[in-house]
Protein backbone atom coordinates (compact mmCIF):
# COMPACT_ATOMS: atom_id res chain seq x y z
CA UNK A 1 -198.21 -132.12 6.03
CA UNK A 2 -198.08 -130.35 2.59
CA UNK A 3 -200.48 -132.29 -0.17
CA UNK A 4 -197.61 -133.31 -2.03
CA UNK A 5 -196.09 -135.74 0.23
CA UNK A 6 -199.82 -136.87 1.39
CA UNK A 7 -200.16 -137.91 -1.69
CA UNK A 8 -196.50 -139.96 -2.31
CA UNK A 9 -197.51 -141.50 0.96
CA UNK A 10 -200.80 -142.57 0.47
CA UNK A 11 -200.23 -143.73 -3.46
CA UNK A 12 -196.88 -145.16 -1.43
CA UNK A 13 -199.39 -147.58 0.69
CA UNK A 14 -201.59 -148.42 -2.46
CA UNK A 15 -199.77 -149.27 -5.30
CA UNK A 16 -196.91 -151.41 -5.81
CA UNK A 17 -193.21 -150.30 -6.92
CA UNK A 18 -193.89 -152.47 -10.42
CA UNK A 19 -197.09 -150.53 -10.89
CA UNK A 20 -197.22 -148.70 -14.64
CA UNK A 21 -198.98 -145.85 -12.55
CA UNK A 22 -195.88 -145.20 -10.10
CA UNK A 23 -194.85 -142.01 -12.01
CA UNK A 24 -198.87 -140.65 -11.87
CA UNK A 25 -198.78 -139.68 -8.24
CA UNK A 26 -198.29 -135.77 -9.20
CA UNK A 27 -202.54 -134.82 -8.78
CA UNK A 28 -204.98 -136.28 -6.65
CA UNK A 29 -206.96 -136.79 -9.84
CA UNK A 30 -203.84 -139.02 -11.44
CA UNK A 31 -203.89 -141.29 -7.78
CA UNK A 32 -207.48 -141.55 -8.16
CA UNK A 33 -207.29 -142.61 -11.74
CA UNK A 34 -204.28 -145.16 -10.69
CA UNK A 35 -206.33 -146.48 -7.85
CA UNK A 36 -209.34 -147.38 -9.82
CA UNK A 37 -207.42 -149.05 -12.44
CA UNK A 38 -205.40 -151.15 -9.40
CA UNK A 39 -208.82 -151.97 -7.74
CA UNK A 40 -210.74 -152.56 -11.42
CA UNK A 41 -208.38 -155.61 -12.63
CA UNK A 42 -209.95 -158.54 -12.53
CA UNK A 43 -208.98 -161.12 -10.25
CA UNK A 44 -208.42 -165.03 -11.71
CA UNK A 45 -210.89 -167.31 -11.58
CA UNK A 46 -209.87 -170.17 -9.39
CA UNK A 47 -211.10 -173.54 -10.82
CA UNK A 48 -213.06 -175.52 -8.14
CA UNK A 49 -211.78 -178.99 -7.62
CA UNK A 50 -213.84 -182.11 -8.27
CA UNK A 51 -213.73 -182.34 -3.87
CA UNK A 52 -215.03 -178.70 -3.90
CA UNK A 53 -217.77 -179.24 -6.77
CA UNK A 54 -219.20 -182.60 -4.62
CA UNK A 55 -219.85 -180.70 -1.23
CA UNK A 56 -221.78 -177.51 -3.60
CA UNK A 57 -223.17 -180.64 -5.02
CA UNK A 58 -224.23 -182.18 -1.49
CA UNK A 59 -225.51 -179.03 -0.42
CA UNK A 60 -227.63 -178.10 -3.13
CA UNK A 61 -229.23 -181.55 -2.37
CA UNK A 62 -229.89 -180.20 1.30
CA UNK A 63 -227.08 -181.80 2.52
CA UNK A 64 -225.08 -180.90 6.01
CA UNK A 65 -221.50 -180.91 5.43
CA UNK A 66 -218.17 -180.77 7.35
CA UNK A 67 -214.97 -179.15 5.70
CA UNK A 68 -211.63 -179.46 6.97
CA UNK A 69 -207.84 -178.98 5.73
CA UNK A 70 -204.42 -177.49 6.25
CA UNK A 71 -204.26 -174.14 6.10
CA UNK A 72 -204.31 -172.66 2.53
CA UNK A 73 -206.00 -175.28 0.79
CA UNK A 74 -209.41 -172.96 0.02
CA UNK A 75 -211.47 -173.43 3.13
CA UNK A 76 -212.59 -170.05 3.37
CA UNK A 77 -212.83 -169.97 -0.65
CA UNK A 78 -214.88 -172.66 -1.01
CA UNK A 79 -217.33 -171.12 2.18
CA UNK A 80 -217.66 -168.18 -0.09
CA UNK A 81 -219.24 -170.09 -2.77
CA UNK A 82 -220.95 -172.65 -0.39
CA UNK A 83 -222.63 -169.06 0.97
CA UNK A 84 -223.40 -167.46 -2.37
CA UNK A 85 -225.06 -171.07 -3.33
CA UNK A 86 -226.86 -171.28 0.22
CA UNK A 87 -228.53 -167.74 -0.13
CA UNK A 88 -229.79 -168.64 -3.52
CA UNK A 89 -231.44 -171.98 -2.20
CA UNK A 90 -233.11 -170.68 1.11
CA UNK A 91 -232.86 -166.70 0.65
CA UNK A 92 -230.18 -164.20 2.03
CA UNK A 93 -232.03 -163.16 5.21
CA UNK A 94 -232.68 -167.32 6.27
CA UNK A 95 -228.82 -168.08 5.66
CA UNK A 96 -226.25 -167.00 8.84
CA UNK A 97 -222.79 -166.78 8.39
CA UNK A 98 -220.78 -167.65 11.88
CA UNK A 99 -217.56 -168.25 13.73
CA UNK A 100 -215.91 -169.31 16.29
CA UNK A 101 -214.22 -165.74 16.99
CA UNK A 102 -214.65 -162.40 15.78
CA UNK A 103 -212.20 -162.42 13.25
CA UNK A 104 -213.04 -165.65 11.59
CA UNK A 105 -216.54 -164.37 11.46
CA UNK A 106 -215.36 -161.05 10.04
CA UNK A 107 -213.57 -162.31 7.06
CA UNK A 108 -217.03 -164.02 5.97
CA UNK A 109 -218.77 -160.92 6.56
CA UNK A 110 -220.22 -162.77 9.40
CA UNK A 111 -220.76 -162.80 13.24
CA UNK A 112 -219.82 -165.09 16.50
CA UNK A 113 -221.78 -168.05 17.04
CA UNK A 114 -222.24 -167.35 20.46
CA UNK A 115 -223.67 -163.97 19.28
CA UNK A 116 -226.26 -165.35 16.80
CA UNK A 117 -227.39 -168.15 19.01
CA UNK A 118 -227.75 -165.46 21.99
CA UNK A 119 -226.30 -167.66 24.29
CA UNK A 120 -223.43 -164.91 25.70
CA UNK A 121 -220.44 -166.80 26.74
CA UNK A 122 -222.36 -170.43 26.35
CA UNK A 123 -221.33 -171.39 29.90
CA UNK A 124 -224.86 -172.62 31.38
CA UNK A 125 -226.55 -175.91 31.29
CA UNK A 126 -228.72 -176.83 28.08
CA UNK A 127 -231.74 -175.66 29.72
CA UNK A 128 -230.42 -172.51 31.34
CA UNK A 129 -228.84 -171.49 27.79
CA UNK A 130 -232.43 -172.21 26.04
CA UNK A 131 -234.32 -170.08 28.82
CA UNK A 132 -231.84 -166.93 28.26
CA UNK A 133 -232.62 -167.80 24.08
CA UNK A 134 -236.34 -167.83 24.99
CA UNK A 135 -236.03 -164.45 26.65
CA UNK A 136 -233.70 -162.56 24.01
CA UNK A 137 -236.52 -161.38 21.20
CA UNK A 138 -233.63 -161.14 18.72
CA UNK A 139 -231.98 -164.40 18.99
CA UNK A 140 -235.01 -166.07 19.00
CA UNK A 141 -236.43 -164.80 16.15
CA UNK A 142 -233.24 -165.91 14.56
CA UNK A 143 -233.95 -169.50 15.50
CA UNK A 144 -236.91 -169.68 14.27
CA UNK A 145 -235.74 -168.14 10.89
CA UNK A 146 -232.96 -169.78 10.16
CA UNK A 147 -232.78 -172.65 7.18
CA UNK A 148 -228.94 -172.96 7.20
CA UNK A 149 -226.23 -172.13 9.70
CA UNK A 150 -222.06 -171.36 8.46
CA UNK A 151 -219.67 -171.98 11.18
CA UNK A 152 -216.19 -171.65 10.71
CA UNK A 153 -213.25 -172.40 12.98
CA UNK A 154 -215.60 -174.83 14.78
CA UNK A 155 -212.52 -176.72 16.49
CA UNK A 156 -212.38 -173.43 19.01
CA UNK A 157 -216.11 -174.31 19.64
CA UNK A 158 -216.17 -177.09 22.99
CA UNK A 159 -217.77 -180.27 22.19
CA UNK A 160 -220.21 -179.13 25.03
CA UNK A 161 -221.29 -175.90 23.55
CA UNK A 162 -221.93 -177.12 20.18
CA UNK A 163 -224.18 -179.72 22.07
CA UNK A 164 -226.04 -177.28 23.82
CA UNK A 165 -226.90 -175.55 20.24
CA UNK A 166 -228.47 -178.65 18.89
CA UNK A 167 -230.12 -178.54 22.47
CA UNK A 168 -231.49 -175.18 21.72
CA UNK A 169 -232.16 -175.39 18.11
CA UNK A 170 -234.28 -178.87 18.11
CA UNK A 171 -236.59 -177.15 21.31
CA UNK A 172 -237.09 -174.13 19.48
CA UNK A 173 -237.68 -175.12 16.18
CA UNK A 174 -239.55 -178.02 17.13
CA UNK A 175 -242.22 -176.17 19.39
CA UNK A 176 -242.75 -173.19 17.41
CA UNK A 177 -242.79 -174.40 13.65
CA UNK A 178 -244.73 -177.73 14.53
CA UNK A 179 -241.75 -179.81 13.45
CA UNK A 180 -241.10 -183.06 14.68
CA UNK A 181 -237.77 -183.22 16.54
CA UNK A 182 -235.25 -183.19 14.28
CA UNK A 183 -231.41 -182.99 14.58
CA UNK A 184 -230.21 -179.08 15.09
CA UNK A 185 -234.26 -178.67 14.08
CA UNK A 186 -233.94 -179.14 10.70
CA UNK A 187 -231.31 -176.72 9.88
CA UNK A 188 -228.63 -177.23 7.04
CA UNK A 189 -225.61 -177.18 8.53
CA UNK A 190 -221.70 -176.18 7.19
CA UNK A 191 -219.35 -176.58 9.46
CA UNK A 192 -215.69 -175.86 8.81
């Protein structure tokens, strides 16, 4: 494929046909220039509403909090700035970012829940679940760690597993950091 029609194809999938640099796809230096000022605008800022600005509110008091909604009301928008908010309160590395799926857990630069909690498919007793925790350094570690847990798309999680979490969370956290037993061991929860 000659450079020429690389280049129409590739400025083809970036900019759009109302795009003032449509005619400066000639160079790879022009596309590059175009693509920078495409990527450089500045997106709107999206006023919170008064809903939005009392759970930041609750959870900057230390708050748990549950979020739901139809589809493309700001769920995931919202979890953005409830994360950015949560990271400043308890530091990045004691703030985890999870899902119900991969995907879900993608778009908040995240990971599964069953992958943080180091429970593999979650399908084990209470006990059973908190012995294979015990034994996985990693996932233990993050237990122990851990100030405030994200979960998004919890209504894919089973009533069961989610359970078995607080299970895991209020033995761990409760034996090694001397707490008393608390719900889900202390830790702030968002759950969307």
């Amino acid at each position: 494929m000659n450079l020429s029609l690389y280049t129409a194809k590739t400025a083809y999938r970036f900019l759009s046909s109302k795009s003032t640099c449509w005619s400066q796809i000639t160079t790879k230096s022009k596309v590059k220039t175009c693509r920078s000022e495409l990527t450089s605008t500045k997106k709107p800022k999206v006023k919170l509403t008064d809903q939005q600005n009392e759970i930041l509110e609750a959870i900057s008091n230390g708050n748990s909090v549950f979020i739901t909604g139809s589809a493309g009301t700001g769920k995931t928008y919202l979890l953005q700035h409830i994360i950015t908010k949560l990271r400043k309160i308890h530091g990045k590395s004691r703030v985890f970012v999870t899902a119900s799926t991969g995907v879900a857990g993608c778009a908040l630069n995240g990971q599964t829940l069953h992958s943080f909690a180091g429970i593999g498919l979650g399908d084990a007793s209470d006990v059973d679940l908190l012995s294979r925790v015990t034994l996985d350094k990693g996932a233990y570690r993050r237990w122990n760690k851990i100030r405030a847990l994200v979960i998004d798309e919890i209504s894919m999680i089973s009533g069961e597993v989610f359970d078995n979490l607080e299970f895991i969370a209020r033995s761990i956290r409760s034996e090694e950091l001397g707490c008393e037993e608390k719900i889900w061991g202390g830790i702030q929860l968002v759950i969307s």
